[in-house]
Protein backbone atom coordinates (compact mmCIF):
# COMPACT_ATOMS: atom_id res chain seq x y z
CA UNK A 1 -41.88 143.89 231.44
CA UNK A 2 -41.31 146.88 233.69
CA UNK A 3 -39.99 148.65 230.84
CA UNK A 4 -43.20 147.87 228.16
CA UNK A 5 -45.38 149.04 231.38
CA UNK A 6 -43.55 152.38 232.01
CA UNK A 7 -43.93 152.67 227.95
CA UNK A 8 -47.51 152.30 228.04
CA UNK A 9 -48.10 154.66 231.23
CA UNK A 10 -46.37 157.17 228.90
CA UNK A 11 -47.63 156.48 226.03
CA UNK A 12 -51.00 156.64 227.58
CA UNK A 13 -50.12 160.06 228.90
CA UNK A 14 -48.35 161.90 225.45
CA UNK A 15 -51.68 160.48 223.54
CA UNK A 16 -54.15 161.91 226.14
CA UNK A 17 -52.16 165.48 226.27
CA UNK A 18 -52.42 165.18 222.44
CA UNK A 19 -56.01 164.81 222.47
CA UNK A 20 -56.73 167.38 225.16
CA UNK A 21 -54.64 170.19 223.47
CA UNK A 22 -55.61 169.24 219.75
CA UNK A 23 -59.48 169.13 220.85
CA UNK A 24 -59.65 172.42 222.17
CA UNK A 25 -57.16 173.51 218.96
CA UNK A 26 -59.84 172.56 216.99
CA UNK A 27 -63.09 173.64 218.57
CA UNK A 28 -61.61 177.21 218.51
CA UNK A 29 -62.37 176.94 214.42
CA UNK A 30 -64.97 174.67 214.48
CA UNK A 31 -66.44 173.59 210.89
CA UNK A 32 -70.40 173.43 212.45
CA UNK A 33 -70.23 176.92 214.36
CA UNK A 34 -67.00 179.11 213.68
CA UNK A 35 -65.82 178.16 209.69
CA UNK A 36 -69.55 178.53 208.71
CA UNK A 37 -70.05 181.96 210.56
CA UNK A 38 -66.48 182.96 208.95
CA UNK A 39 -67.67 182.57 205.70
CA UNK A 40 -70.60 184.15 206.31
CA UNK A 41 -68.94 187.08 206.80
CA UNK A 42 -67.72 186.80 203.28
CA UNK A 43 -69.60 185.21 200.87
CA UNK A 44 -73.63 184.63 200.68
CA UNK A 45 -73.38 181.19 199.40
CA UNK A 46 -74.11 178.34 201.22
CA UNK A 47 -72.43 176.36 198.68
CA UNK A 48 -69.24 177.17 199.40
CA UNK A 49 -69.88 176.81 203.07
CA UNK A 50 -71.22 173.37 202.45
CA UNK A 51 -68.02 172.89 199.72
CA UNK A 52 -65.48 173.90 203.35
CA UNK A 53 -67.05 171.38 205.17
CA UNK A 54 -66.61 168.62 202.78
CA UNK A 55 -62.82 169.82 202.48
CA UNK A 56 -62.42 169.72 206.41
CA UNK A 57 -65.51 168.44 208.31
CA UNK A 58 -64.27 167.60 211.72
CA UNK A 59 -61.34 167.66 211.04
CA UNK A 60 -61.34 165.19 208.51
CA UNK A 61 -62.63 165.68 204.88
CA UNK A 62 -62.35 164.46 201.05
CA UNK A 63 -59.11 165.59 200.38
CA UNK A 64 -57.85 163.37 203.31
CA UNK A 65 -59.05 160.45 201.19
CA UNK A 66 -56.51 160.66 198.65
CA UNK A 67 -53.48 159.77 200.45
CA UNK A 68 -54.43 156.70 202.36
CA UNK A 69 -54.44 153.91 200.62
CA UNK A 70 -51.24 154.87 198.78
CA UNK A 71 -49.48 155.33 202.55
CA UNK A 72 -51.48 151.99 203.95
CA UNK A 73 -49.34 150.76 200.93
CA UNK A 74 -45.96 151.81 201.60
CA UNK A 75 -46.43 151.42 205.48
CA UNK A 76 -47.12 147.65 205.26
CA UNK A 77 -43.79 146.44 205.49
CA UNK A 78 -42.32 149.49 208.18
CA UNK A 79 -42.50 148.21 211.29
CA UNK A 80 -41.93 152.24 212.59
CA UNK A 81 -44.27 154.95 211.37
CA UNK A 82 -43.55 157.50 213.40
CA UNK A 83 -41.32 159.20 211.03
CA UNK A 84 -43.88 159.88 208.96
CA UNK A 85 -46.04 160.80 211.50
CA UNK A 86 -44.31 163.88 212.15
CA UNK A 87 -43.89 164.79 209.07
CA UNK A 88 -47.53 165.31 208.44
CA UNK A 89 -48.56 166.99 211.78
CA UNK A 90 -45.68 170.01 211.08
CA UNK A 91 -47.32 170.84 208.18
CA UNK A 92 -50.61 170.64 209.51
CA UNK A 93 -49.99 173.12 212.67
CA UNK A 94 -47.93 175.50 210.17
CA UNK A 95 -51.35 175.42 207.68
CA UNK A 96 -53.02 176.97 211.10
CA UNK A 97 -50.22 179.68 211.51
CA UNK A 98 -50.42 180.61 207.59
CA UNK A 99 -54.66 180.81 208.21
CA UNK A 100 -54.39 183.59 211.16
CA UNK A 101 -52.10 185.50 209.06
CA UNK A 102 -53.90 185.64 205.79
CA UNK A 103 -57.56 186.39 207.96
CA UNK A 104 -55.51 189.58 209.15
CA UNK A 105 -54.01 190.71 206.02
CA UNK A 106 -56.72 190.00 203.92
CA UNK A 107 -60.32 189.11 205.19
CA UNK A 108 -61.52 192.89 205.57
CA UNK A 109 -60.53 193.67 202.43
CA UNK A 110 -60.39 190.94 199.71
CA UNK A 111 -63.21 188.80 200.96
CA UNK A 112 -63.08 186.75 197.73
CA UNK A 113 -59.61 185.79 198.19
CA UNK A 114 -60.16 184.75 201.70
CA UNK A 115 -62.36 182.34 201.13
CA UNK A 116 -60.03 180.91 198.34
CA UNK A 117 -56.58 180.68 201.11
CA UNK A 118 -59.34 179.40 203.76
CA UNK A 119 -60.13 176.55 201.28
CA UNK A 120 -56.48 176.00 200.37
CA UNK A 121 -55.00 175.89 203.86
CA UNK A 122 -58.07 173.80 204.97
CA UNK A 123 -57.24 170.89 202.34
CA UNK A 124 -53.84 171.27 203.18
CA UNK A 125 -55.02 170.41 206.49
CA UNK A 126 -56.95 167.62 205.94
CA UNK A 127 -54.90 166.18 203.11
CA UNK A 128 -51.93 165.94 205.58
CA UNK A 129 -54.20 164.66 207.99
CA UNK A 130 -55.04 161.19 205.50
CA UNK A 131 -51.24 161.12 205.20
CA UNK A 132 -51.32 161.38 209.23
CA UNK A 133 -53.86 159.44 209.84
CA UNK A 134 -52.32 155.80 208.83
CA UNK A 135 -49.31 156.13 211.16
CA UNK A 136 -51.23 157.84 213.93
CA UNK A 137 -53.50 154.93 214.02
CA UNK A 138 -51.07 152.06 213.85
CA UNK A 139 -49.05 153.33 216.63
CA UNK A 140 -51.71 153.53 218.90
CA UNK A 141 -53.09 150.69 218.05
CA UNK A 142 -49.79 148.79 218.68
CA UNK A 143 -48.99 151.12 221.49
CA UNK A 144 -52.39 150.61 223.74
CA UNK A 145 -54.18 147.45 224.64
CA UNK A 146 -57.90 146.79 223.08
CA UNK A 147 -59.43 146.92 226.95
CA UNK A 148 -57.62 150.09 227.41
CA UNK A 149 -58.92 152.19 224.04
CA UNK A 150 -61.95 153.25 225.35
CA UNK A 151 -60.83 154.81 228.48
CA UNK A 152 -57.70 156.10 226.20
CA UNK A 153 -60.03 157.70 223.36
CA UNK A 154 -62.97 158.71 225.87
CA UNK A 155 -60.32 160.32 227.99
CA UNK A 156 -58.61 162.14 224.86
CA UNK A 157 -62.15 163.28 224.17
CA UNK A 158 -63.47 164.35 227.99
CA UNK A 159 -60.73 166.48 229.20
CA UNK A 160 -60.11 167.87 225.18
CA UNK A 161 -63.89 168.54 225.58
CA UNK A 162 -63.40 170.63 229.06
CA UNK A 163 -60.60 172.54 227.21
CA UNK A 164 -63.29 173.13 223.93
CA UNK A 165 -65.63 174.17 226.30
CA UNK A 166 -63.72 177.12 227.58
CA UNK A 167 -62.69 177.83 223.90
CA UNK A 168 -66.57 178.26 222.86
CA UNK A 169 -66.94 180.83 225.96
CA UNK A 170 -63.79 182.41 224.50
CA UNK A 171 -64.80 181.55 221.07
CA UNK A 172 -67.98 184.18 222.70
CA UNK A 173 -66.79 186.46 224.30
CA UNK A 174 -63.96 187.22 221.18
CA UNK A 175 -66.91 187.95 218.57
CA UNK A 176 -69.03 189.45 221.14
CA UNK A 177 -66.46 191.75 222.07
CA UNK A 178 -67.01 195.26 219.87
CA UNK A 179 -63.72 196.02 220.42
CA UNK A 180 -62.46 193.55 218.19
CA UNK A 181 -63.54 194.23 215.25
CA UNK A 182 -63.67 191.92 211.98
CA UNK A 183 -61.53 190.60 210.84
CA UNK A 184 -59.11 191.07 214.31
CA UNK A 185 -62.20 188.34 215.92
CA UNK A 186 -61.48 185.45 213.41
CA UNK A 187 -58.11 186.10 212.92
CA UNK A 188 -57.16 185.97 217.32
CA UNK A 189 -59.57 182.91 216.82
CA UNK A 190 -57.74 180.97 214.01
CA UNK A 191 -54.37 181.71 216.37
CA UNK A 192 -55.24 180.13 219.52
CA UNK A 193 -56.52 177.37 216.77
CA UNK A 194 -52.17 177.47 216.12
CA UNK A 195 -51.26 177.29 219.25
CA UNK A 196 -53.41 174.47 220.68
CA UNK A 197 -52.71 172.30 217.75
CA UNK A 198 -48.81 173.39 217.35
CA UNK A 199 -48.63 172.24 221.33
CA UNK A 200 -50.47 168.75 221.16
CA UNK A 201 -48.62 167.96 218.17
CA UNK A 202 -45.00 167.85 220.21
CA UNK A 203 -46.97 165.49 222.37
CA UNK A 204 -47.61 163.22 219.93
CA UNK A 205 -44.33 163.48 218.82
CA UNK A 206 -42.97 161.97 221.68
CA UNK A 207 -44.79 158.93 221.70
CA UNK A 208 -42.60 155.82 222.24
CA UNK A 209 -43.73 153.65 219.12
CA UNK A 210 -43.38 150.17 220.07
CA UNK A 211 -42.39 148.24 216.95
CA UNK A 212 -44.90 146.29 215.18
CA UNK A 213 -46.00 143.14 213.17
CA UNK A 214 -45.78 143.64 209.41
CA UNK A 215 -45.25 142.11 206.34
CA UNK A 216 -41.83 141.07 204.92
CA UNK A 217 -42.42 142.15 201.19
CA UNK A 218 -44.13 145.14 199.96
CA UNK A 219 -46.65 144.46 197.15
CA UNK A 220 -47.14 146.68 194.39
CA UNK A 221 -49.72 149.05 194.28
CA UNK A 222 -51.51 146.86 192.25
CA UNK A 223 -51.65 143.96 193.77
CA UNK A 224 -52.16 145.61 197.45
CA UNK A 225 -56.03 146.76 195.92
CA UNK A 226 -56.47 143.36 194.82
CA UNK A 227 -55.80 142.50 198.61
CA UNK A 228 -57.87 144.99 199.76
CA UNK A 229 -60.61 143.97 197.37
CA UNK A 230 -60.31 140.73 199.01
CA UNK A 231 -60.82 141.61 202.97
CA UNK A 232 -63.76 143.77 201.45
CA UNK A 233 -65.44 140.43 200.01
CA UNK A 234 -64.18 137.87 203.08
CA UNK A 235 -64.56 140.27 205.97
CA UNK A 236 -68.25 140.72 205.86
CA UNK A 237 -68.77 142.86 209.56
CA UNK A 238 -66.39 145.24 207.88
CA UNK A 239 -68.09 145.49 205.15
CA UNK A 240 -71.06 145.85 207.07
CA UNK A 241 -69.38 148.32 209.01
CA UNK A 242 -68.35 151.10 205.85
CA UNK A 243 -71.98 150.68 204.84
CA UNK A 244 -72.95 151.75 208.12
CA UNK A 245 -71.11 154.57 208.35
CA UNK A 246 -71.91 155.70 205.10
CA UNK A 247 -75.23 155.56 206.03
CA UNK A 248 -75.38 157.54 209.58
CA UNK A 249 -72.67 159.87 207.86
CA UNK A 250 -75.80 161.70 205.89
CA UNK A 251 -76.20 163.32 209.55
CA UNK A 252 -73.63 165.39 207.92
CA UNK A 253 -75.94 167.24 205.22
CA UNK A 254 -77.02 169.49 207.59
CA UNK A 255 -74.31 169.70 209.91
CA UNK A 256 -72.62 173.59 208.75
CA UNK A 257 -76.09 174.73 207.98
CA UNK A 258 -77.53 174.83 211.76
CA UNK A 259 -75.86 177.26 212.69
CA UNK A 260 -76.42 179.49 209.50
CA UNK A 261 -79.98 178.60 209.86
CA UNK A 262 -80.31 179.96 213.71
CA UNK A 263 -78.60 183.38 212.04
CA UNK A 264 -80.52 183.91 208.78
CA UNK A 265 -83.98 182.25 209.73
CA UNK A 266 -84.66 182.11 213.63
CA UNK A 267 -82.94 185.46 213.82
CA UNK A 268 -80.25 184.63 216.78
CA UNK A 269 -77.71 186.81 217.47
CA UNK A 270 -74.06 185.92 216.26
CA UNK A 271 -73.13 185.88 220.06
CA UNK A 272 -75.09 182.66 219.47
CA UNK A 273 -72.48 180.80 217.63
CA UNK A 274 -69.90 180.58 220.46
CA UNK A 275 -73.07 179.49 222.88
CA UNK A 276 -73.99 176.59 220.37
CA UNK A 277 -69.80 175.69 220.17
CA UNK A 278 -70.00 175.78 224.17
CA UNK A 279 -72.99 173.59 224.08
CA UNK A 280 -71.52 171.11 221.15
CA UNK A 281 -68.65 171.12 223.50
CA UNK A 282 -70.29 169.88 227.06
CA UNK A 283 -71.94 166.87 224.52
CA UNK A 284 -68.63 165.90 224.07
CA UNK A 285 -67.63 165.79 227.69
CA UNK A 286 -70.99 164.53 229.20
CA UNK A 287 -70.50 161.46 226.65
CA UNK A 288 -67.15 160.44 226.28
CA UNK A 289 -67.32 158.54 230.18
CA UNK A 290 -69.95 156.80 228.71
CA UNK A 291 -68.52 155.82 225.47
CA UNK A 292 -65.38 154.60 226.91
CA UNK A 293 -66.67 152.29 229.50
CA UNK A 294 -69.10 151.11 226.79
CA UNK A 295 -66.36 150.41 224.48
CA UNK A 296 -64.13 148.74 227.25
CA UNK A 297 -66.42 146.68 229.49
CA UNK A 298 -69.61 146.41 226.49
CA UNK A 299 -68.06 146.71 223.00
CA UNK A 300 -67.74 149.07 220.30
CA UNK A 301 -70.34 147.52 218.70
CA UNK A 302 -72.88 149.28 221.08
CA UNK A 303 -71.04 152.57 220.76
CA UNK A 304 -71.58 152.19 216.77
CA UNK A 305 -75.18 151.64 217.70
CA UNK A 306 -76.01 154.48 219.90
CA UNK A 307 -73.90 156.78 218.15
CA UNK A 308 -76.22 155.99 215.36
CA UNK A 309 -79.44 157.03 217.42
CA UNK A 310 -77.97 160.67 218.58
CA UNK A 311 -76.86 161.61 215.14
CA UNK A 312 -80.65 160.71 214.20
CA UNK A 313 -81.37 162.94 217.40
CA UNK A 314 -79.97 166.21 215.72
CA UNK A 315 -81.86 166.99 212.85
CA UNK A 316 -84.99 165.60 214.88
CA UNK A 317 -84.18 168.11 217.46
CA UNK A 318 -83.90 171.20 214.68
CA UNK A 319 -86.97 170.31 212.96
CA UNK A 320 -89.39 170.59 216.32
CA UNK A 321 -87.75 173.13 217.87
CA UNK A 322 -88.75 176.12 215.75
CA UNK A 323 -87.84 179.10 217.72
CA UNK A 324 -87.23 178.37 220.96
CA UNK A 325 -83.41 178.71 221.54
CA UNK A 326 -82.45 176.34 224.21
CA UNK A 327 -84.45 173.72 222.66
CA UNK A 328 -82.78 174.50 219.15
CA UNK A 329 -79.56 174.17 221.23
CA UNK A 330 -80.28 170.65 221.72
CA UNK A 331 -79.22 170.64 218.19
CA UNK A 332 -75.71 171.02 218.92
CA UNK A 333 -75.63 168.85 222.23
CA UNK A 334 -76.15 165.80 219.99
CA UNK A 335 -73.52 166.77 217.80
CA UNK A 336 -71.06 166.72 220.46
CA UNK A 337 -72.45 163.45 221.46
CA UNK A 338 -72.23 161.65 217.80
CA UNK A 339 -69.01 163.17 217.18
CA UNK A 340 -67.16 162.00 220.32
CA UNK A 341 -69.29 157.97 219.62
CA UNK A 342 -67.65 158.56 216.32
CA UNK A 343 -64.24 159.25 217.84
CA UNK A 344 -64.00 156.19 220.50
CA UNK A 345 -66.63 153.54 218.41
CA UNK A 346 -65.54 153.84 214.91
CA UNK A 347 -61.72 153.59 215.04
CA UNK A 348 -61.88 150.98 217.81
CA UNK A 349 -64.19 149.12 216.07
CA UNK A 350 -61.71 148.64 212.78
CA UNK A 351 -58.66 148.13 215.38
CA UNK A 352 -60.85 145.39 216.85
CA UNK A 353 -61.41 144.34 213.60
CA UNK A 354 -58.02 144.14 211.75
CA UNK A 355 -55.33 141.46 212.18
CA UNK A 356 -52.09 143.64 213.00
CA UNK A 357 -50.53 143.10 209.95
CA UNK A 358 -53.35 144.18 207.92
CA UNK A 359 -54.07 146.93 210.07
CA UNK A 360 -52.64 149.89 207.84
CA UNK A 361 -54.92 148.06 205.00
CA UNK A 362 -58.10 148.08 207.00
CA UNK A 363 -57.69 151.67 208.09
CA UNK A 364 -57.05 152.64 204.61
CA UNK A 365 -59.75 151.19 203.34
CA UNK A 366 -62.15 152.73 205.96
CA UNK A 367 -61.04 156.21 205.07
CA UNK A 368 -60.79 155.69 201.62
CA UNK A 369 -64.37 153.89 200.70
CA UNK A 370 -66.25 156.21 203.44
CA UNK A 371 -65.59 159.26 201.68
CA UNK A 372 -69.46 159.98 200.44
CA UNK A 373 -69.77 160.84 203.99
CA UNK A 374 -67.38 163.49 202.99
CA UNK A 375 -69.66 165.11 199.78
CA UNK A 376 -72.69 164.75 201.81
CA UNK A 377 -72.53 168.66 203.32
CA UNK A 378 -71.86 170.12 199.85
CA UNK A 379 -75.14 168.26 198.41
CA UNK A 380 -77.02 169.84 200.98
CA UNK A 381 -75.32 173.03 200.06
CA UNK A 382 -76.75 172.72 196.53
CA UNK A 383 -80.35 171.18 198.26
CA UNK A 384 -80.58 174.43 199.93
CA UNK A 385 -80.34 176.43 196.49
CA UNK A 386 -83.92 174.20 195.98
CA UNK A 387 -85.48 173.21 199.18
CA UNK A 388 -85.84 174.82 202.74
CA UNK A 389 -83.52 174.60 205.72
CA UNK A 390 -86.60 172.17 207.70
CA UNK A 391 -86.98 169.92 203.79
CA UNK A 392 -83.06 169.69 204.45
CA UNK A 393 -83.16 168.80 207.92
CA UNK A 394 -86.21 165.71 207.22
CA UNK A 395 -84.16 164.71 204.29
CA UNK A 396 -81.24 164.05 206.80
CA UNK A 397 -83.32 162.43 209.57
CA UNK A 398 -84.70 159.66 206.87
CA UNK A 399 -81.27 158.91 205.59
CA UNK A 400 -79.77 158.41 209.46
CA UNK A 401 -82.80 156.50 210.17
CA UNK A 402 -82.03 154.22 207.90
CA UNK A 403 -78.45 154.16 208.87
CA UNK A 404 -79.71 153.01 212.65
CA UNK A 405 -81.27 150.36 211.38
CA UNK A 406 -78.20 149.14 209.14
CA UNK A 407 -76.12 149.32 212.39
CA UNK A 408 -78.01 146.79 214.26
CA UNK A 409 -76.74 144.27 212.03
CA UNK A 410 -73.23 144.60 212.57
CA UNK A 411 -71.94 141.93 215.12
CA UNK A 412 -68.99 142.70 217.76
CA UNK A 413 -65.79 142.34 216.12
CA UNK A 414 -63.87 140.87 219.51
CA UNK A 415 -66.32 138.29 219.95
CA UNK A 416 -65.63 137.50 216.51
CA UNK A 417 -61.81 137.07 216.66
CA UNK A 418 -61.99 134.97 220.25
C-alpha cells in the first residue's frame, strides 16, 4: 500500500512537471498567435495558415488522427505502454530541434520552402502525437485516481500556464526587439519551443506505469472496428459526447485568423501578438483552479458545459469589439479559458466514461471520429477567400451556439457507472 501511495505521489509529480514544461514549450509557438504571424511573414495566404492549423491546432491536428485507432488496436492486450510512449515523444521534441534550424537557414531567404519544412515538421509533430496520445492516456488514467484528475490536469494546466505566460512576454519582447532581426526572432522562438518540450518529455518518461487491465487476445483489425462500432451504438452519452465536441469544435474556424485579423484589419502592431499569447496565457491560469475542482467535487460533465459557453464567448467577443484593443483582447482570454476546459473536461470525461479494458478503444475512437474539428480552420481559410473576417467570426458563433445547446444533453458519466 505504502508503495502504490509513494507511486502515485510521484507519478502525480513527473505528470505535473510534464505539463508545466510542455505548456510553456508550446505557447512559445503557439498555432493562434506565433505559427500564424510566422507565416505571415512568408506567404499572403490565409489558406495555408488555416491548412497549419488543421495539421497542428493545439497541439493536436488531422494528421494525429491516423494513427489511433490502429495503436488503440495493438495496445489492447499490453498491459505496459510506456514503451511506446517514449518512442513517440523523442521524435516529437527532435521535430522542434529540426524546426529552429531550418527557420535559420532558410526562412529569410527561401520563404516558399519554409513554409513547406514548417508543414512537414508540424505533421510530424502531431502525427507522433496520435501515436503518443493512446499510451499517454492509458497510463494516466491507470496511474491517477478519477477524484484526483481534475486537480492533476488543472494543475498541469495552472502552473504550465504561469510558465506560458512568461513565454508570451518573452514571446514580446523577442519580436519587439529590432535587434533581432527576421528570421533570428522566430528561429530563438521555435528553440526555447525545443527546449521546454525536450525537458518535460524526460519527465514523462519517468513515470512509474502501474500495470493495467486488458484483454487476453488481440482481435484483428477488423473485428476491433466492429467493436468499436458497437460501443458507438450501445454507449449513447459517448456518442452524445463526439457530437458535442464536434459541434463546439467549429470555435476553431476562426481560431488562427484573430490574430491575422488584429494585424491586417484593426491595424495593431505585431508587438501585439506576444500581448494576445500573454493574455491567452493568464485564461489558462485564471481557469484551470476552477476546472479542476469542478471536475473533482462537480463533474466533468459541467466542465463540458461551460467550456462550451466560453468558446461561444470568443468570436462574440471579436465581433463587438471593433477597434478597441483591450476589449478585442478579450478574444484571446476565452481562448485560454476553452482550451484549458478542453484539456481537464474532455479527456476526463472519456476516462470517466470507458471501462479500463476498453479504454485504449474509447480514446481511439474520440480522436479518430472528432477529427472535423480538425478541417474546421482550413474551411475558414477558404471562407475568408469569399466572406469577411466579422461574416467568419458570426458563422462560428452560430455553429458553437448550437454546440452549447447539444452539450446540455449529455448526462455525467460517473453517475452513470455507480
Amino acid at each position: 500500500m505504502k508503495n502504490q501511495d509513494k507511486n502515485l505521489k510521484w507519478n502525480f509529480f513527473v505528470g505535473v512537471m510534464h505539463g508545466i514544461l510542455f505548456n510553456g514549450g508550446v505557447a512559445f509557438s503557439s498555432t493562434t498567435t506565433v505559427i500564424p504571424a510566422f507565416l505571415n511573414m512568408l506567404t499572403p495566404s490565409s489558406i495555408i495558415v488555416g491548412f497549419s492549423y488543421m495539421i497542428m491546432g493545439k497541439g493536436r491536428g488531422i494528421l494525429g488522427v491516423i494513427p489511433q485507432l490502429f495503436i488503440a488496436n495493438k495496445l489492447e492486450t499490453n498491459p505496459y505502454k510506456k514503451p511506446l510512449l517514449i518512442k513517440a515523444i523523442t521524435v516529437r521534441a527532435i521535430s522542434w530541434g529540426l524546426l529552429a534550424l531550418s527557420t535559420l537557414l532558410f526562412a529569410g531567404k527561401y520563404p516558399h520552402l519554409m513554409v513547406w519544412i514548417l508543414i512537414t515538421l508540424l505533421g510530424l509533430f502531431t502525427f507522433m502525437g496520435g501515436v503518443a496520445a493512446i499510451p499517454f492516456s492509458d497510463i494516466f488514467g491507470k496511474a491517477i485516481p478519477s477524484n484526483l484528475r481534475g486537480r492533476f490536469f488543472g494543475m498541469r494546466g495552472f502552473l504550465g500556464g504561469i510558465v506560458a505566460i512568461f513565454a508570451g512576454i518573452i514571446v514580446r519582447y523577442i519580436l519587439k526587439n529590432g535587434s533581432i532581426r527576421f528570421p533570428h526572432n522566430y528561429a530563438l522562438i521555435f528553440f526555447l519551443s525545443f527546449v521546454f518540450v525536450s525537458s518535460s518529455y524526460i519527465f514523462l518518461a519517468s513515470v512509474k506505469e502501474p500495470k493495467g487491465e486488458v484483454h487476453k487476445e488481440a482481435l484483428p483489425f477488423s473485428m476491433f472496428l466492429k467493436k468499436a462500432a458497437n460501443i458507438l451504438k450501445t454507449d449513447r452519452n459517448f456518442r452524445n459526447f463526439l457530437i458535442a465536441q464536434i459541434l463546439i469544435g467549429a470555435s476553431s474556424l476562426s481560431l488562427p485568423f484573430y490574430v491575422v485579423y488584429a494585424k491586417r484589419i484593426l491595424k495593431f502592431p505585431q508587438s501585439a501578438t506576444g500581448t494576445f499569447l500573454a493574455i491567452q496565457m493568464s485564461g489558462l491560469v485564471l481557469s484551470n483552479l476552477l476546472w479542476a475542482y469542478i471536475s473533482d467535487y462537480k463533474g466533468n460533465k459541467l466542465v463540458v458545459n461551460l467550456t462550451a459557453v466560453t468558446a461561444l464567448c470568443t468570436p462574440i467577443i471579436a465581433l463587438i469589439s471593433k477597434n478597441n484593443f483591450w476589449l478585442f483582447s478579450l478574444t484571446f482570454l476565452f481562448i485560454g479559458f476553452t482550451f484549458s476546459g478542453m484539456n481537464v473536461g474532455y479527456m476526463n470525461f472519456i476516462l470517466d466514461q470507458a471501462p479500463e479494458k476498453e479504454r485504449p478503444a474509447y480514446i481511439g475512437l474520440n480522436g479518430t471520429l472528432t477529427f472535423p474539428v480538425l478541417t474546421y480552420s482550413l474551411i475558414g481559410g477558404f471562407l475568408i477567400k469569399v466572406i469577411s473576417y466579422r461574416s467568419l467570426f458570426f458563422i462560428t458563433a452560430i455553429v458553437t451556439l448550437i454546440g452549447v445547446l447539444f452539450a446540455l444533453t449529455l448526462k455525467e458519466p460517473r453517475l452513470l457507472r455507480r
